[in-house]
Protein backbone atom coordinates (compact mmCIF):
# COMPACT_ATOMS: atom_id res chain seq x y z
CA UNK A 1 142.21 150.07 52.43
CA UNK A 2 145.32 148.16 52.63
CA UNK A 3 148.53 150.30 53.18
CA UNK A 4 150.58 148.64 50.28
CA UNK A 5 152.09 151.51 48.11
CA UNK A 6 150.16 149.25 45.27
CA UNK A 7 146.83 150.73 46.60
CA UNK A 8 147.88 154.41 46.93
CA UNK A 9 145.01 155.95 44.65
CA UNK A 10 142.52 153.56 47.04
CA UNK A 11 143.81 155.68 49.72
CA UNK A 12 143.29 158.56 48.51
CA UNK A 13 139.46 158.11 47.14
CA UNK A 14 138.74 156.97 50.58
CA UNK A 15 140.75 159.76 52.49
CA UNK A 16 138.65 162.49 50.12
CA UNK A 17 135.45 161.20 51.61
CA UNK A 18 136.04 160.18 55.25
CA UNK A 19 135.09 161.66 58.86
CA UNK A 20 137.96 159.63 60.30
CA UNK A 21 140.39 157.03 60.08
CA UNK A 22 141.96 154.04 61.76
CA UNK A 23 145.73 153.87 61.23
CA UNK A 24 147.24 150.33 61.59
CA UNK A 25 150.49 149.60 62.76
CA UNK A 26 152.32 146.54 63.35
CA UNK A 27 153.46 145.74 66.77
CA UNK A 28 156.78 144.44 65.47
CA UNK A 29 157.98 146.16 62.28
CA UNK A 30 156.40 149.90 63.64
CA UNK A 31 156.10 152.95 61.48
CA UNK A 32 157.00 151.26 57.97
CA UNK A 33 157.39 153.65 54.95
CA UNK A 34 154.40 153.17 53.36
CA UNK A 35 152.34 154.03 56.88
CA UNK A 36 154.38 157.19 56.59
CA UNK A 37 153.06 157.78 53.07
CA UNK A 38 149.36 157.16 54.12
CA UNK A 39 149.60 159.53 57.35
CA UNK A 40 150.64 162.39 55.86
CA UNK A 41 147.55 161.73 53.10
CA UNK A 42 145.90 161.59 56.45
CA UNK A 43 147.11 165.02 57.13
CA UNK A 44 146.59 166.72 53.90
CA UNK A 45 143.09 165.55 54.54
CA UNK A 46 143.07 167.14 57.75
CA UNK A 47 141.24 163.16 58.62
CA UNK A 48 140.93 162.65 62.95
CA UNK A 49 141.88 159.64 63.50
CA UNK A 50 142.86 156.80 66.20
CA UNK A 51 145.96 154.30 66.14
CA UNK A 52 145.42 150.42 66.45
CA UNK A 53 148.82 148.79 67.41
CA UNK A 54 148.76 145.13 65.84
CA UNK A 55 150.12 142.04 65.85
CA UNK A 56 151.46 142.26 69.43
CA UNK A 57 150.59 138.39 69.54
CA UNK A 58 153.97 138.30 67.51
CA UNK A 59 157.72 137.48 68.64
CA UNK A 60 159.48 140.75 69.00
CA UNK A 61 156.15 143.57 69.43
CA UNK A 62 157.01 146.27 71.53
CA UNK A 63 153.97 148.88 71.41
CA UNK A 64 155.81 151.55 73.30
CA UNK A 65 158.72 151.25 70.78
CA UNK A 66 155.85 152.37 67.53
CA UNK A 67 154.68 154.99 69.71
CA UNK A 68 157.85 156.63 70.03
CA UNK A 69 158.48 156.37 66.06
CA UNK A 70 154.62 157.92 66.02
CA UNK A 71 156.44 160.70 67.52
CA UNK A 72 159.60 160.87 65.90
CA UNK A 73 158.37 160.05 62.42
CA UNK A 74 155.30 161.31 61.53
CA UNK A 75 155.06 164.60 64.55
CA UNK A 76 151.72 163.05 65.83
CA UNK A 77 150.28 162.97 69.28
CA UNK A 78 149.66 159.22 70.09
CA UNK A 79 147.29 158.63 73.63
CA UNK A 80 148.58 155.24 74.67
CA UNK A 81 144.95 154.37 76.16
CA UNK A 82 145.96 150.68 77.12
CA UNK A 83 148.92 148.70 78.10
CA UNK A 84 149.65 145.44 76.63
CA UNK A 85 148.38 142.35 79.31
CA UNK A 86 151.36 140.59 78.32
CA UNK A 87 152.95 140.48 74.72
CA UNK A 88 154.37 137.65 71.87
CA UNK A 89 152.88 134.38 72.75
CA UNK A 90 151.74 135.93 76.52
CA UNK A 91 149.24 138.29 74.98
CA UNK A 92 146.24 137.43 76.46
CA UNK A 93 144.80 141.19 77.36
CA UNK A 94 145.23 144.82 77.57
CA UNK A 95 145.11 146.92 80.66
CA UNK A 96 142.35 150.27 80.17
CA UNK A 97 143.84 153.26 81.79
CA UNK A 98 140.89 155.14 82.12
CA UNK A 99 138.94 153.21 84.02
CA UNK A 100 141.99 151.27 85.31
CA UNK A 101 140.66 147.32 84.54
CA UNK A 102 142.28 144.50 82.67
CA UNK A 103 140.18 142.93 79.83
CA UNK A 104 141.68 139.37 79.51
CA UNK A 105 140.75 137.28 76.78
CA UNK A 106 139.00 133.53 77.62
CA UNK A 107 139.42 131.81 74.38
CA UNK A 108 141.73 132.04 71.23
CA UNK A 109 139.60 134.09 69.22
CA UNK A 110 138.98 137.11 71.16
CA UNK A 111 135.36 136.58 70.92
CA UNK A 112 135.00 136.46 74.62
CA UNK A 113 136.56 138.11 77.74
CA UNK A 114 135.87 139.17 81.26
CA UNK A 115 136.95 142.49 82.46
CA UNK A 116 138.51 142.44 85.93
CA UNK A 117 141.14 144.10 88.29
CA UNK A 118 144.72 144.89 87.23
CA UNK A 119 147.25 142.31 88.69
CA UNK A 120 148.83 143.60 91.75
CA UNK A 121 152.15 143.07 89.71
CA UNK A 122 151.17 145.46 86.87
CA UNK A 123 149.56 147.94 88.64
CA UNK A 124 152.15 150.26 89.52
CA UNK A 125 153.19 150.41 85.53
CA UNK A 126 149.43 150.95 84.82
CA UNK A 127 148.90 153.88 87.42
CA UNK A 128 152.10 155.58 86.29
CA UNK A 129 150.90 155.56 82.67
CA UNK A 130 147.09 156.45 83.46
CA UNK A 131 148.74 159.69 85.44
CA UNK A 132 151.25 160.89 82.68
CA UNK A 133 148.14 159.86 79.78
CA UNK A 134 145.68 161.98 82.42
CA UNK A 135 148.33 165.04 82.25
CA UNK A 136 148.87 164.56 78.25
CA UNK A 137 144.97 164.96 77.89
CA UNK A 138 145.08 168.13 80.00
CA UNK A 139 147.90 169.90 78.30
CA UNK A 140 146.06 169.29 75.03
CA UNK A 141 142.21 170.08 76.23
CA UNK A 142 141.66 173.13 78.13
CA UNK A 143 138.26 172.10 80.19
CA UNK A 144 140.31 168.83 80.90
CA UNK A 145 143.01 170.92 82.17
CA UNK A 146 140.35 172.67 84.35
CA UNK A 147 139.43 169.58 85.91
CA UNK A 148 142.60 168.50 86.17
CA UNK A 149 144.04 171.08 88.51
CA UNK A 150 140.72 171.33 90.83
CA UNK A 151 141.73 167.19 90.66
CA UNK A 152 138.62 165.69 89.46
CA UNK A 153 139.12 164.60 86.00
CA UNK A 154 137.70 161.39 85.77
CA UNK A 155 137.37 158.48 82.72
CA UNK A 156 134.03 159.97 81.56
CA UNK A 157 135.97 163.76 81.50
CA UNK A 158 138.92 161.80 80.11
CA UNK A 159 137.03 160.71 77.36
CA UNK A 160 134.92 163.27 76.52
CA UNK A 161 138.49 165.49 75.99
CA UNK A 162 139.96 162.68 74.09
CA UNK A 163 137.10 163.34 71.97
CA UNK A 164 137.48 166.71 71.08
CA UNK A 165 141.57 166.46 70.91
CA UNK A 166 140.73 163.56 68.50
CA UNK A 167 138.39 166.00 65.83
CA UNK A 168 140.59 168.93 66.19
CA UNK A 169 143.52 166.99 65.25
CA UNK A 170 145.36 167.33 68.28
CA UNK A 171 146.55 163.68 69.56
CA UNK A 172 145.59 160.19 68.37
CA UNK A 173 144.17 157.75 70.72
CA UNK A 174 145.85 154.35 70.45
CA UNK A 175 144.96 150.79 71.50
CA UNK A 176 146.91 147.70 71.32
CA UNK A 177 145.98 144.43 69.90
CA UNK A 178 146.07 141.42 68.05
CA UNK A 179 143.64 141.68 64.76
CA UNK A 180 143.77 138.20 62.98
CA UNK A 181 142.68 137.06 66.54
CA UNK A 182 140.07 139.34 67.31
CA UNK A 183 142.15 140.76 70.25
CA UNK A 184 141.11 143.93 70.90
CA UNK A 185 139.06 144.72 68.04
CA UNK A 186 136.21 144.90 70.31
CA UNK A 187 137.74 148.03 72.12
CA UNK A 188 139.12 149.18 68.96
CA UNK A 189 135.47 149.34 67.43
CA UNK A 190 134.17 151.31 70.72
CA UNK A 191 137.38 153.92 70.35
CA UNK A 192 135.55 154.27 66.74
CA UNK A 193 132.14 155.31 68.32
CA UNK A 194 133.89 157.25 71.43
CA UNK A 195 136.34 159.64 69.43
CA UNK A 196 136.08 159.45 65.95
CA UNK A 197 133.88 162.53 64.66
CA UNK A 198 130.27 161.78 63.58
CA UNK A 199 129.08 163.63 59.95
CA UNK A 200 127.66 166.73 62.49
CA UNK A 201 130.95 167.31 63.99
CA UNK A 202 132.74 168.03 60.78
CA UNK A 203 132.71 170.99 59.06
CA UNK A 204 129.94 171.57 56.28
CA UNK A 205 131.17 170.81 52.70
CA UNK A 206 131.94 173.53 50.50
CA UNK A 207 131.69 173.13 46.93
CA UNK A 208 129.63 175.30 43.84
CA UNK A 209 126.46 176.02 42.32
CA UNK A 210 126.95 174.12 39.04
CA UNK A 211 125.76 176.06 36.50
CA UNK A 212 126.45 179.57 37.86
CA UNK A 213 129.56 178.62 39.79
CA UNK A 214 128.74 180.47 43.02
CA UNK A 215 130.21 178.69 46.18
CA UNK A 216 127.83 177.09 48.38
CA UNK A 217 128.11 174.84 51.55
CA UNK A 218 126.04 171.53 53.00
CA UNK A 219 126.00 170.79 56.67
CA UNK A 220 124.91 166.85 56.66
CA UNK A 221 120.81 167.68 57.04
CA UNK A 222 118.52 165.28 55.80
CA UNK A 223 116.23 167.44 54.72
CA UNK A 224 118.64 170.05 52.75
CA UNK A 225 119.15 169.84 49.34
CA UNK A 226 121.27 166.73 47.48
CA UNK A 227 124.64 166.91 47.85
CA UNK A 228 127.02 164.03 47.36
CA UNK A 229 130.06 163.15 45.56
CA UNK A 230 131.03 159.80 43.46
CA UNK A 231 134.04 159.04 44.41
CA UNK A 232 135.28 155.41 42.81
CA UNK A 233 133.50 153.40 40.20
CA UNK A 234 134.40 149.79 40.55
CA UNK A 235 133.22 146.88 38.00
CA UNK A 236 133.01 143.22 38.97
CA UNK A 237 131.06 140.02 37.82
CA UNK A 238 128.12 141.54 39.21
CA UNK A 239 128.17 144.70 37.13
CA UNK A 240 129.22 148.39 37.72
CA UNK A 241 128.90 150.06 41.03
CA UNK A 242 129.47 153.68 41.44
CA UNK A 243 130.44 154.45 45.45
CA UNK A 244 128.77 157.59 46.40
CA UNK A 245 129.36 159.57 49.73
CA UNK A 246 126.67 161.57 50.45
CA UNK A 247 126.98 165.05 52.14
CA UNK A 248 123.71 166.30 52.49
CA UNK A 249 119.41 165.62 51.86
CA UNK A 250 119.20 161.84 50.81
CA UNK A 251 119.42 159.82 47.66
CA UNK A 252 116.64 157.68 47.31
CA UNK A 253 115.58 154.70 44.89
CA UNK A 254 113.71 155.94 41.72
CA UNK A 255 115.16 159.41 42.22
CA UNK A 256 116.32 161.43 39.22
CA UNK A 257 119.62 163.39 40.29
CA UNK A 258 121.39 166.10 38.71
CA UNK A 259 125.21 164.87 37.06
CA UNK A 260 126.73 167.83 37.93
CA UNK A 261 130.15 166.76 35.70
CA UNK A 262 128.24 165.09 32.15
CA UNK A 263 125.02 168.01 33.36
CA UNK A 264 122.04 165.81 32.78
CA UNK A 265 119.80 164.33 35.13
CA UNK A 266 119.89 160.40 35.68
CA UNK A 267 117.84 158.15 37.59
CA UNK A 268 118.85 155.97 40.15
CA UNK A 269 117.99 152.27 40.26
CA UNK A 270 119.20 150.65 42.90
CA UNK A 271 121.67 151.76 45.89
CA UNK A 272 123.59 149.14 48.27
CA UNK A 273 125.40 149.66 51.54
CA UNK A 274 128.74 147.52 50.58
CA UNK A 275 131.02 145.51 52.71
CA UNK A 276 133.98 143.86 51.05
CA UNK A 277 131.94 141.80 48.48
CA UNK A 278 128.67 142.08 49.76
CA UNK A 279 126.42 144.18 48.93
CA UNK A 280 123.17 144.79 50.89
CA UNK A 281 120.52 146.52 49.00
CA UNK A 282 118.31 149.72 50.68
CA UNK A 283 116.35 152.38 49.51
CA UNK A 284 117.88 155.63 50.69
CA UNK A 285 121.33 156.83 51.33
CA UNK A 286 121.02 159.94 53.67
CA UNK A 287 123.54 162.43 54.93
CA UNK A 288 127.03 161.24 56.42
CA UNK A 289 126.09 157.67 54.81
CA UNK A 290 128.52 156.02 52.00
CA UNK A 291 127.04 153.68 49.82
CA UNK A 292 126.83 152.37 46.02
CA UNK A 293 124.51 153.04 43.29
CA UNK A 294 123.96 149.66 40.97
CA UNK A 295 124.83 149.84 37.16
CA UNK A 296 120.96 150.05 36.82
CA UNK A 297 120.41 153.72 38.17
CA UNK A 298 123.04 155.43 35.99
């Protein structure tokens, strides 16, 4: 959602229902007040999440000055995974420290690259940062630091720790980049699949037994009972649409569901999987999915 203080209550729905989180930040202007307000929703949450650096296209970005005010300002744990290949109107890649390469961009959108060796004139500045990230990841994971001291942690241990600091809430992995370019988004979208918790590695949701009031839990099983939450109704020329995150079991098409708030069953007409303003239509929203039920099936 955007970060505007406008959209706080957007936040919020979404923060209620989410595994994890990307936090935006803009190369040049940093940690701005209102990315303040929507980290520490972040940590009332208790959401994992990663850090994407922005705009470092722009006159003036300096990542390594936001991810000192990530310290100062909002006590988190940012994992500078990349270096910027240049910055302002030079941007034209990011350095990996993991695996030590440069991805450098071969046409103004970002849509392609080729991945090749770090210039000899960068590569001290890179190996210096990929040793103090290395010793960061060991002082927060404790088979990391394992490896570390018998000196054979490697990217794939690397990032299997970064994993597990990332759902535990311990640091936040953070990658550089220029959005409204596609620079970077394609590492930023494989940081989401690398660290960001999947529905299993959450805890199960807790909630009650409706009628009787007796706490209960759901681990995300598709084949336990219903459980899901509505979390934002939103009308538009289309009709109604009432966003649904679902927690456990399924919710299918044609499926009559128990309204735990009004207590009466309803059927359910039609479900979407929704993207901005489309809408794709499917039959079955299972566990750890987020979707929409149409006007139709309330």
């Amino acid at each position: 959602t955007p970060g505007h203080v406008d959209f706080t209550m957007e936040v919020e729905r979404s923060l209620r229902v989410l595994d994890g989180m990307v936090a935006v930040f803009c190369a040049v202007a940093g940690v701005q007040p209102q990315s303040e307000t929507v980290w520490r929703q972040a940590d009332r949450y208790r959401v994992p999440r990663i850090a994407f650096i922005n705009k470092c296209d722009k006159l003036g970005a300096d990542p390594h000055a936001v991810v000192a005010a990530m310290r100062e300002r909002l006590g988190a744990e940012p994992l500078l995974l990349q270096l910027p290949y240049g910055l302002g109107d030079q941007f034209i890649g990011v350095l990996d420290l993991l695996r030590m390469r440069a991805r450098r961009w071969t046409d103004a959108t970002g849509a392609t690259f080729v991945d090749e060796r770090i210039p000899v004139a960068l590569y001290d500045d890179a190996a210096a940062a990929r040793d103090a990230l290395y010793e960061r990841i060991a002082e927060l994971d404790e088979v990391a630091m394992s490896a570390f001291v018998a000196g054979k942690l490697d990217a794939a241990g690397a990032e299997a720790a970064l994993r597990r600091i990332t759902i535990a809430g311990r640091g936040v992995p953070t990658l550089c980049g220029a959005a409204s370019r596609n620079k970077g988004v394609h590492n930023l979208l494989d940081a989401v699949v690398a660290y960001l918790p999947s529905p299993e590695d959450v805890p199960a949701v807790a909630g009650a037994e409706p009628k009787t009031g007796v706490a209960m839990v759901r681990a995300a099983d598709r084949q336990a009972p219903l459980a899901a939450l509505a979390f934002k109704v939103h009308t538009d020329a289309v009709g109604q649409l009432t966003f649904v995150r679902v927690y456990a079991g399924a919710l299918s098409v044609g499926d009559s569901v128990l309204n735990a708030k009004r207590d009466r069953l309803e059927e359910v007409g039609k479900l979407y999987r929704v993207h901005a303003n489309h809408k794709e239509e499917v039959k079955t929203l299972e566990a750890g999915m987020i979707g929409a039920i149409g006007a139709s099936g309330r």
